[in-house]
C-alpha atoms as a PDB file:
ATOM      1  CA  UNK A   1      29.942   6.486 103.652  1.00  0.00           C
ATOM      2  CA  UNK A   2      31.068   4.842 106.672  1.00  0.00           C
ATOM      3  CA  UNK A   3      33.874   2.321 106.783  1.00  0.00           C
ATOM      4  CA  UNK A   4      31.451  -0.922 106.776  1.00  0.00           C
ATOM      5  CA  UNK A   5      29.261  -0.126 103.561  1.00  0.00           C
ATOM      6  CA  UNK A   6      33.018   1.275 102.096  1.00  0.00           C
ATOM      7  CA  UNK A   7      34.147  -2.965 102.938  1.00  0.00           C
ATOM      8  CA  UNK A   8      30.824  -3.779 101.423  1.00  0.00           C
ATOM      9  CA  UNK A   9      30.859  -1.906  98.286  1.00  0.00           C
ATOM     10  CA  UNK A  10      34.950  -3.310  97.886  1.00  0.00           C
ATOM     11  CA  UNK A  11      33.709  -6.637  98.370  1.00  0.00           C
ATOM     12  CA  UNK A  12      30.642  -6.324  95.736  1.00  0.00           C
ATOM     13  CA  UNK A  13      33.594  -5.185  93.594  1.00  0.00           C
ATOM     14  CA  UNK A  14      35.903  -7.865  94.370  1.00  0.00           C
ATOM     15  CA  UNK A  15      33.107 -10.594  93.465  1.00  0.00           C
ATOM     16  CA  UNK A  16      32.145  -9.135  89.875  1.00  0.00           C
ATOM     17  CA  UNK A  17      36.072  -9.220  89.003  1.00  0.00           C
ATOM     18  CA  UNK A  18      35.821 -12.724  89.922  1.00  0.00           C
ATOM     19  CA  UNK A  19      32.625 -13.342  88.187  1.00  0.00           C
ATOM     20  CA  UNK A  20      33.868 -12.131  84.876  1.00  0.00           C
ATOM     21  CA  UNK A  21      35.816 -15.040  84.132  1.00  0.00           C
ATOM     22  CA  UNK A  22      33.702 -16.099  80.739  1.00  0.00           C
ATOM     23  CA  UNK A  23      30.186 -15.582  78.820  1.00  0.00           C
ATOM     24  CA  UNK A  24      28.932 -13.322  76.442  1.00  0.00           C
ATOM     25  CA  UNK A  25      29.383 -10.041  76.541  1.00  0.00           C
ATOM     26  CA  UNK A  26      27.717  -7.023  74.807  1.00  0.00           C
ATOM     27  CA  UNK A  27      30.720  -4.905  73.156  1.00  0.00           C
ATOM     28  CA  UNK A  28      29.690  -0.894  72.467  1.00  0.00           C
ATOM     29  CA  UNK A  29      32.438   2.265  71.891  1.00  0.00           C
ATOM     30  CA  UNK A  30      32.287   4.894  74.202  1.00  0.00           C
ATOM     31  CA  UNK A  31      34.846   7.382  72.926  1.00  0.00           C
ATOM     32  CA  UNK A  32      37.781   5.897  71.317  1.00  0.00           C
ATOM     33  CA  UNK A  33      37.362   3.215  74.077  1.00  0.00           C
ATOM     34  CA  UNK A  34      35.747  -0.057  73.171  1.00  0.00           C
ATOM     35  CA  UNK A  35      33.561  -1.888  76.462  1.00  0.00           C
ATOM     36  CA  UNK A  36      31.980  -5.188  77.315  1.00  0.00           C
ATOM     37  CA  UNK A  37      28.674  -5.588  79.580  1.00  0.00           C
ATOM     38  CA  UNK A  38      27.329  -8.760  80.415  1.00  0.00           C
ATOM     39  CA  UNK A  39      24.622  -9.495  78.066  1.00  0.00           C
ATOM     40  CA  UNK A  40      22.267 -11.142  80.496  1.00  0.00           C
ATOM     41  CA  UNK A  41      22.083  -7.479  82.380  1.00  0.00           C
ATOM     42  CA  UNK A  42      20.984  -6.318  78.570  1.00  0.00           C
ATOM     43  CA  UNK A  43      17.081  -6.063  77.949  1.00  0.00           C
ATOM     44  CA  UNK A  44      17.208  -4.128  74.529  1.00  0.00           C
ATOM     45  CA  UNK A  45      18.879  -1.676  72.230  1.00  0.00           C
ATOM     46  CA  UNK A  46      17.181   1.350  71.168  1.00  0.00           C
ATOM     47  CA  UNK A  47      17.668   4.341  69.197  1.00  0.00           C
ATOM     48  CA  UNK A  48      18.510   7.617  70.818  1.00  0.00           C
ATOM     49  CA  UNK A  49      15.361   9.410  71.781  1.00  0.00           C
ATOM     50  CA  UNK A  50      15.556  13.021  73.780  1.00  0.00           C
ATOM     51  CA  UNK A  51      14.665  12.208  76.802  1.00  0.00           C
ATOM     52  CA  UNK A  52      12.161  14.188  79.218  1.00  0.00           C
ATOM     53  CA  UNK A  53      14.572  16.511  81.736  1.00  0.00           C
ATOM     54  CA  UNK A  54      14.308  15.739  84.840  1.00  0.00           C
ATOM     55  CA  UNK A  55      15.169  19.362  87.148  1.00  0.00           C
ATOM     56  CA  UNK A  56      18.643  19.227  89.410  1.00  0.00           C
ATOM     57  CA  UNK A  57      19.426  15.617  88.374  1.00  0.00           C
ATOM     58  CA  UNK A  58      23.379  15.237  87.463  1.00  0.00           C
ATOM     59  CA  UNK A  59      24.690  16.655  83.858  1.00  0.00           C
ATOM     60  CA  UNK A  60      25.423  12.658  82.996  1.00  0.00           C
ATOM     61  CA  UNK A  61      21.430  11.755  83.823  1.00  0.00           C
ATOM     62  CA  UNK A  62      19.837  13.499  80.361  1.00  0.00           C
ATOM     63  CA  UNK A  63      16.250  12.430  81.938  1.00  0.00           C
ATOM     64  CA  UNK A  64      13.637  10.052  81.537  1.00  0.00           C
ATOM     65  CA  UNK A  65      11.395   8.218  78.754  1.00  0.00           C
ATOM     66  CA  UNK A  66       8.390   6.195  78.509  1.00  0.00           C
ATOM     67  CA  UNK A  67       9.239   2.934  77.488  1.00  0.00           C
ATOM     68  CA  UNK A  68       5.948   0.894  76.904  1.00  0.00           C
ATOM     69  CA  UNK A  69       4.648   2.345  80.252  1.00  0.00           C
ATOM     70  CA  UNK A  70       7.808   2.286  82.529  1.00  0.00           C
ATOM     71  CA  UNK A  71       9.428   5.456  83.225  1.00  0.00           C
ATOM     72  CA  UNK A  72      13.021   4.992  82.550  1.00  0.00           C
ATOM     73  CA  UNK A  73      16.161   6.751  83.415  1.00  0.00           C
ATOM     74  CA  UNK A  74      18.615   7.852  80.921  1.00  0.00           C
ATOM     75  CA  UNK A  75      21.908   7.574  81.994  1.00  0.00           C
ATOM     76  CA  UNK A  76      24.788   9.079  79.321  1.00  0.00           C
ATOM     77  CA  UNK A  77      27.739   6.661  80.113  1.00  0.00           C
ATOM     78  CA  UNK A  78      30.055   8.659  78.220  1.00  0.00           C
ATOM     79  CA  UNK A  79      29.571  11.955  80.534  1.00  0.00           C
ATOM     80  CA  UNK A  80      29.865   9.794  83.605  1.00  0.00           C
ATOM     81  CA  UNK A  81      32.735   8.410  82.585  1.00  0.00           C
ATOM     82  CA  UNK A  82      34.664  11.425  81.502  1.00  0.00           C
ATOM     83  CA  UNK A  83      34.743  11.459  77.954  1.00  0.00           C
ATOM     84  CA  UNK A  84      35.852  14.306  76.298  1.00  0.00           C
ATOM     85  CA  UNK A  85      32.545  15.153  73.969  1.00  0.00           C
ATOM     86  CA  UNK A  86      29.292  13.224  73.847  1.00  0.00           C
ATOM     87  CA  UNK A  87      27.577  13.956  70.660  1.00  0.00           C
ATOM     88  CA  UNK A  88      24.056  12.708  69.699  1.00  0.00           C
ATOM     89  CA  UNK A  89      23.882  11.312  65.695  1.00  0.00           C
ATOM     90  CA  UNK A  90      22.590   8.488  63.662  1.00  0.00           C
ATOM     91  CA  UNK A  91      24.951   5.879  65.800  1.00  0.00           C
ATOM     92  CA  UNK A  92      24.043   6.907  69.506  1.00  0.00           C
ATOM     93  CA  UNK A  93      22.591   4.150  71.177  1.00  0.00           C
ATOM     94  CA  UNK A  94      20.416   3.486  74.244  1.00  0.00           C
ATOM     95  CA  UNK A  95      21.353  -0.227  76.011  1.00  0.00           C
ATOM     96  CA  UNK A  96      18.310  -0.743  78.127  1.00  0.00           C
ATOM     97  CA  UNK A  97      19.222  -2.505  81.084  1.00  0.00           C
ATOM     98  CA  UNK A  98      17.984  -3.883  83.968  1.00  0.00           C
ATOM     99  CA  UNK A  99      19.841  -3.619  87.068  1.00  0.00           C
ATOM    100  CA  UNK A 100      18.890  -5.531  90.382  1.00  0.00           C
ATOM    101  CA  UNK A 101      15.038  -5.111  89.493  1.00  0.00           C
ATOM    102  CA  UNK A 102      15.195  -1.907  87.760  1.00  0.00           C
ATOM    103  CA  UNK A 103      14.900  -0.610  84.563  1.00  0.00           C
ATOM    104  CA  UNK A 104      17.885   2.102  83.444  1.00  0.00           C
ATOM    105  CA  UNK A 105      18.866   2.986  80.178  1.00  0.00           C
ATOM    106  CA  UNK A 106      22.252   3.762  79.156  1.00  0.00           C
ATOM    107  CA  UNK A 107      23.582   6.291  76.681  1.00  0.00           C
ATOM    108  CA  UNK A 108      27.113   4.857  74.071  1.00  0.00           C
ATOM    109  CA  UNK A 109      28.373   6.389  70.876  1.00  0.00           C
ATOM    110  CA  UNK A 110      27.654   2.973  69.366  1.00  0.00           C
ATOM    111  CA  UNK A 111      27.084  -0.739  69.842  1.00  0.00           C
ATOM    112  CA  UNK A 112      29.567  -3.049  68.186  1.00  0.00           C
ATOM    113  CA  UNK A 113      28.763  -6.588  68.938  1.00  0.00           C
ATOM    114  CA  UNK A 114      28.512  -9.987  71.418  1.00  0.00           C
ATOM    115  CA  UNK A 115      31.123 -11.842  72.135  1.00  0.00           C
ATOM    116  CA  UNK A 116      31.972 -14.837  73.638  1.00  0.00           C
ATOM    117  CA  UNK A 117      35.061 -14.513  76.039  1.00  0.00           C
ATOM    118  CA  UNK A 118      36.640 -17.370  77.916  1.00  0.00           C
ATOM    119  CA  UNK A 119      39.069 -17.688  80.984  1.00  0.00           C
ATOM    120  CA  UNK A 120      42.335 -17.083  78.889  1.00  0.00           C
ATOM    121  CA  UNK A 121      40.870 -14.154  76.709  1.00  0.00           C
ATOM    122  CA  UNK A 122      40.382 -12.174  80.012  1.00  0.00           C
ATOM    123  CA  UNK A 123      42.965 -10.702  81.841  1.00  0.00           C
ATOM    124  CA  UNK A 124      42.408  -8.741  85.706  1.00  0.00           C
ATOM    125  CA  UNK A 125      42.174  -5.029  85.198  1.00  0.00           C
ATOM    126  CA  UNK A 126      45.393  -3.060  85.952  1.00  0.00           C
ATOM    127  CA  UNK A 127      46.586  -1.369  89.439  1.00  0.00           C
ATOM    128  CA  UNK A 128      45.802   2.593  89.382  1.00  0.00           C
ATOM    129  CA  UNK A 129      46.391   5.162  91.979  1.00  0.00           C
ATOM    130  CA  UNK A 130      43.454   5.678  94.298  1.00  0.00           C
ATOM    131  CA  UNK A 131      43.042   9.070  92.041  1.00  0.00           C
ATOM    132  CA  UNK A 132      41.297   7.124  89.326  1.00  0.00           C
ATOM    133  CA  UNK A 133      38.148   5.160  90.166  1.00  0.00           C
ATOM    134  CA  UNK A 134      38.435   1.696  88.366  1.00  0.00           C
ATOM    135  CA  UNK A 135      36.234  -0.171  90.685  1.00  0.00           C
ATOM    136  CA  UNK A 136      33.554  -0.959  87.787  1.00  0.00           C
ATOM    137  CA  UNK A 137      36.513  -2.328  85.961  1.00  0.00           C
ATOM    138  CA  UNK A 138      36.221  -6.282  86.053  1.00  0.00           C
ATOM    139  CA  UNK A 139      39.000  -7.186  83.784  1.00  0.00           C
ATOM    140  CA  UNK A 140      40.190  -6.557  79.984  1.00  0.00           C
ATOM    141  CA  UNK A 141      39.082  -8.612  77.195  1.00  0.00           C
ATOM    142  CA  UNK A 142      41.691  -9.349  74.750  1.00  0.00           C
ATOM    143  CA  UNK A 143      40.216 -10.928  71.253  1.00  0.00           C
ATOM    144  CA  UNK A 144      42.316 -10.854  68.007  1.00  0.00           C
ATOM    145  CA  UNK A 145      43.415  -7.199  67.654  1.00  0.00           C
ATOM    146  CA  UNK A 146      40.901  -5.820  70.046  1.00  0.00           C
ATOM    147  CA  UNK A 147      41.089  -4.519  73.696  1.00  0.00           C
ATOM    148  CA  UNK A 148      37.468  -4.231  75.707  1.00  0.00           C
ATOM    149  CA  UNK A 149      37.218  -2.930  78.918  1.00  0.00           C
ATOM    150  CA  UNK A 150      34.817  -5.240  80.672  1.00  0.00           C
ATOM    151  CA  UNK A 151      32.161  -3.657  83.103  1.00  0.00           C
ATOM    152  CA  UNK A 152      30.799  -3.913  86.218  1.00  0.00           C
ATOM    153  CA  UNK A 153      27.693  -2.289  84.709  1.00  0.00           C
ATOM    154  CA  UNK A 154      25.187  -3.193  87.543  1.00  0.00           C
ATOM    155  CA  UNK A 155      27.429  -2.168  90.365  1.00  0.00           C
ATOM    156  CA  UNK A 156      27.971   1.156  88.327  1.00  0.00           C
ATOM    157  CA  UNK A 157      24.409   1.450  87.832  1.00  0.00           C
ATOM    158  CA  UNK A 158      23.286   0.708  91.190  1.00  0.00           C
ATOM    159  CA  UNK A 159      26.297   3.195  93.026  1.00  0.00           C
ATOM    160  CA  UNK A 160      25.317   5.433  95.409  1.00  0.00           C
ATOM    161  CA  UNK A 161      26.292   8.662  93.875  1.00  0.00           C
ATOM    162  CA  UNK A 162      23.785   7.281  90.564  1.00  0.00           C
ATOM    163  CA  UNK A 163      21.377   7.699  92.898  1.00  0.00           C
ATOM    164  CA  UNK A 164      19.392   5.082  90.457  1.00  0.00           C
ATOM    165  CA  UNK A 165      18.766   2.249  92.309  1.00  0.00           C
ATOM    166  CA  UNK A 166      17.518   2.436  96.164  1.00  0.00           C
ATOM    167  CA  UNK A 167      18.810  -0.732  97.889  1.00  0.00           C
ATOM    168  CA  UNK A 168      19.368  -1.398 101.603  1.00  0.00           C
ATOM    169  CA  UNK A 169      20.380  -5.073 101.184  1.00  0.00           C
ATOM    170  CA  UNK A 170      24.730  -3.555 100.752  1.00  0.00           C
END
């Protein structure tokens, strides 16, 4: 990446942080970690199908399914994020999303619920060393006893090294 899509992809960054200042937010558990999406990037919630492999794709992208004629891609959000395990039971989830046109399906130990967050329930994401790659961190949620990680999910869909989404328009 060259210097001018590196400003590009910052300032993407810079204007979902800004963006995620209230609405409704899907809430699912990836690990011990609990994470909000913006619902309107949500198109359904499925079960946890095995997907079809797809040959050299990255560990985290389990493959494809057929989803009422649309090939989809099956993206496990808990191996791209570094959890440590990422078992498959009764609770494992598939958000189907769709990101800037595009169809994607992503991969969580479990959905929890929506909630609405305003201004003063969200607080900016926290400083980290360059070492750790928060950029799809908009802010943290804060509601009663309960501390979720709100997502970028559509720039972390859509990032290059996905290799998901094909746009020339960053």
């Amino acid at each position: 990446m060259d210097m001018m899509t590196d400003a590009k992809e910052i300032a993407k960054h810079e204007a979902a942080r800004a963006a995620a200042v209230a609405g409704e937010f899907l809430t699912f558990r990836l690990g011990g970690e609990e994470y909000g999406i913006d619902i309107l990037k949500v198109q359904e919630i499925r079960s946890y199908e095995q997907p079809t492999r797809i040959a050299n794709a990255p560990s985290f992208i389990k493959g494809v399914v057929n989803l009422r004629g649309v090939i989809v891609p099956i993206v496990d959000l808990r191996l791209k994020l570094g959890c440590e395990s990422a078992e498959y039971n009764d609770f494992t989830v598939v958000i189907v999303l769709n990101v800037k046109g595009r169809v994607v399906g992503a991969v969580v130990d479990s959905v929890s619920d929506v909630l609405e967050l305003n201004k003063e329930t969200i607080k900016p994401a926290p400083e980290m060393s360059s070492s750790i790659d928060t950029s799809f961190i908009t802010g943290i949620g804060s509601v009663n006893d309960r501390m979720l990680i709100l997502m970028d999910i559509e720039g972390l869909m859509a990032s290059a090294d996905m290799g998901l989404v094909n746009d020339e328009s960053f």
